[in-house]
C-alpha atoms as a PDB file:
ATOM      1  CA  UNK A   1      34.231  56.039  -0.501  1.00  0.00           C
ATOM      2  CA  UNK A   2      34.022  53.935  -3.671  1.00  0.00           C
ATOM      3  CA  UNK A   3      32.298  54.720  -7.220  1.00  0.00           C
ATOM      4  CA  UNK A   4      30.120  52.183  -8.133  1.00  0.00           C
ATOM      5  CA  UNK A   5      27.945  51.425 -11.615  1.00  0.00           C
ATOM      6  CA  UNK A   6      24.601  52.978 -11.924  1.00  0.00           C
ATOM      7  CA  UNK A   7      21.924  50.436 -10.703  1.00  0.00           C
ATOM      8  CA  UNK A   8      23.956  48.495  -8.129  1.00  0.00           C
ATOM      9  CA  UNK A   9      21.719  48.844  -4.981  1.00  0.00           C
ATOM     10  CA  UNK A  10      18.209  47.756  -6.943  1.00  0.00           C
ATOM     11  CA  UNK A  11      16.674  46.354  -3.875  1.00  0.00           C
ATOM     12  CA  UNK A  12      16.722  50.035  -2.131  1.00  0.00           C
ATOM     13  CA  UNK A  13      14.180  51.955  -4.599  1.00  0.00           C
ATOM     14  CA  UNK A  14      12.907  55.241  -3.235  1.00  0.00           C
ATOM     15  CA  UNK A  15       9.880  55.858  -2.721  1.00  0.00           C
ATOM     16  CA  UNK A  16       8.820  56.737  -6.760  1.00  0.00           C
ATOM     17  CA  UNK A  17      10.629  53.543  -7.415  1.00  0.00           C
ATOM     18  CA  UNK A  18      13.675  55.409  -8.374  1.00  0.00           C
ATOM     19  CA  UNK A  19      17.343  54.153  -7.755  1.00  0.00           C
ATOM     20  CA  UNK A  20      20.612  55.074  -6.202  1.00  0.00           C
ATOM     21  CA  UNK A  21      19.713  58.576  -4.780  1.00  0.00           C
ATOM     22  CA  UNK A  22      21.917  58.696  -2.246  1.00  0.00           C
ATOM     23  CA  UNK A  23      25.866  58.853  -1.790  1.00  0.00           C
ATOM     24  CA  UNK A  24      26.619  60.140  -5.337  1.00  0.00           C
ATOM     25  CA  UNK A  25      25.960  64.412  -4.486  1.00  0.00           C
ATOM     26  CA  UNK A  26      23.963  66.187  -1.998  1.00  0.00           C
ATOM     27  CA  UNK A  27      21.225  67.204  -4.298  1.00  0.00           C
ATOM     28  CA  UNK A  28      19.651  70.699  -3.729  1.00  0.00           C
ATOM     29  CA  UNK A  29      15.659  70.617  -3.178  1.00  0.00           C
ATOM     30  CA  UNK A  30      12.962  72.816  -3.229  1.00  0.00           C
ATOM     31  CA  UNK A  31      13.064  72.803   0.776  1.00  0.00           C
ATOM     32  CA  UNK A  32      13.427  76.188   2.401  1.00  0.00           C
ATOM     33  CA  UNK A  33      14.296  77.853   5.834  1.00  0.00           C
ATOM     34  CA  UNK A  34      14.498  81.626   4.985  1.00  0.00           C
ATOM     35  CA  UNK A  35      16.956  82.175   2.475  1.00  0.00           C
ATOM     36  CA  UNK A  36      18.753  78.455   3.200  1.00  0.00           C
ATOM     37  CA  UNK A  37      17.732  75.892   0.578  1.00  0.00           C
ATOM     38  CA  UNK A  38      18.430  72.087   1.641  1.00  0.00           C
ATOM     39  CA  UNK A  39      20.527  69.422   0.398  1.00  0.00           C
ATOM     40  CA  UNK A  40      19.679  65.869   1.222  1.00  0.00           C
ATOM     41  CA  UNK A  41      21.094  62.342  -0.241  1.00  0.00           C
ATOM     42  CA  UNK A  42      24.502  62.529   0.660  1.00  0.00           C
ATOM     43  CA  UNK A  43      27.488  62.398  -1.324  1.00  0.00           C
ATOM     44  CA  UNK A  44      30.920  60.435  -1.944  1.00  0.00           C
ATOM     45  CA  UNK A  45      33.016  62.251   0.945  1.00  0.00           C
ATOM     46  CA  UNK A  46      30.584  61.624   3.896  1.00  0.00           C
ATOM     47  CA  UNK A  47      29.706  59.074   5.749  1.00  0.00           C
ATOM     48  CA  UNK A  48      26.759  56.783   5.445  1.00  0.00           C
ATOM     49  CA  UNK A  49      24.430  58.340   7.935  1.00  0.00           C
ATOM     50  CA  UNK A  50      23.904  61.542   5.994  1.00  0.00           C
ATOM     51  CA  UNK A  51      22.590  59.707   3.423  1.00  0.00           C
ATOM     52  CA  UNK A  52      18.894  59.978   5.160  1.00  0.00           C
ATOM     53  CA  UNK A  53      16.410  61.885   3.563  1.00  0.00           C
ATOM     54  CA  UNK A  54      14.990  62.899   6.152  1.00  0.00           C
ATOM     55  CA  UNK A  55      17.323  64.560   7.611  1.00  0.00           C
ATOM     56  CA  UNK A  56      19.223  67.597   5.179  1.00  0.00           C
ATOM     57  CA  UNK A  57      21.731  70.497   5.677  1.00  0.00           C
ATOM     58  CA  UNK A  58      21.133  74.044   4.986  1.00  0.00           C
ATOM     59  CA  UNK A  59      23.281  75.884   2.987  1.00  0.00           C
ATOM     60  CA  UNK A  60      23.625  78.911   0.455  1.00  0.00           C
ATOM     61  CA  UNK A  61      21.988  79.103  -2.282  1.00  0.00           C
ATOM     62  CA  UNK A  62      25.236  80.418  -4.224  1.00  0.00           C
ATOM     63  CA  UNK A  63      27.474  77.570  -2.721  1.00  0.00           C
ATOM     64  CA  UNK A  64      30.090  75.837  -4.728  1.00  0.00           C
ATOM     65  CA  UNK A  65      31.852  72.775  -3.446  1.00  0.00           C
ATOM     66  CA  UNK A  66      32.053  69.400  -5.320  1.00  0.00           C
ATOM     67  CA  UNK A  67      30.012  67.565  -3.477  1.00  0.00           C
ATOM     68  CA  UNK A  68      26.629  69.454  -4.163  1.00  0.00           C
ATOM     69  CA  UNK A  69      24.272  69.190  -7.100  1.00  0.00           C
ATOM     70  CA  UNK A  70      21.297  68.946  -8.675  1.00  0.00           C
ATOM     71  CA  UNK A  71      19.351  65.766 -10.420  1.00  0.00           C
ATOM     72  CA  UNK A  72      16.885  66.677 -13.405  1.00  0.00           C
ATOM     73  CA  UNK A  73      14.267  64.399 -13.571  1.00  0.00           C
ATOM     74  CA  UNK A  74      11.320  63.505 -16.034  1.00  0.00           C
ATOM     75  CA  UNK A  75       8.480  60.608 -16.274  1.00  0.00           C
ATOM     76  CA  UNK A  76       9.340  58.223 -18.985  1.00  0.00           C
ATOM     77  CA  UNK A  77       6.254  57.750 -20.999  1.00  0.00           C
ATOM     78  CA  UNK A  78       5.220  53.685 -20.749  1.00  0.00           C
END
């Protein structure tokens, strides 16, 4: 897997017009099956096709590997 520059896939926006969400970490969400929480967007050590958001892997919520995170997020006022 290569590391590439912020804002190098701009024709794949998600769907709040947001870039490069997948491949950097799996990113924890607010998704929940009993005590699992999900990950979705794939990081740097897997291959493409768990990059899907639509899929997502459970896992603990007290799990700590490299390859899982967490993105903080805010509008940007126009």
């Amino acid at each position: 897997a290569d590391l590439v520059d912020v804002g190098s896939y701009p024709g794949s926006p998600g769907p709040h017009g947001t870039l490069d969400q997948a491949g950097n970490v799996f990113e924890w969400t607010e998704r929940r099956f009993g005590i699992a929480r999900f990950f979705h967007g794939g990081a740097y050590n897997q291959t493409p096709d768990f990059a899907s958001s639509a899929g997502g892997i459970p896992g603990a919520p007290d799990s700590k590997v490299a390859w899982i995170g967490f993105r903080v997020a805010a509008a940007i006022p126009e």
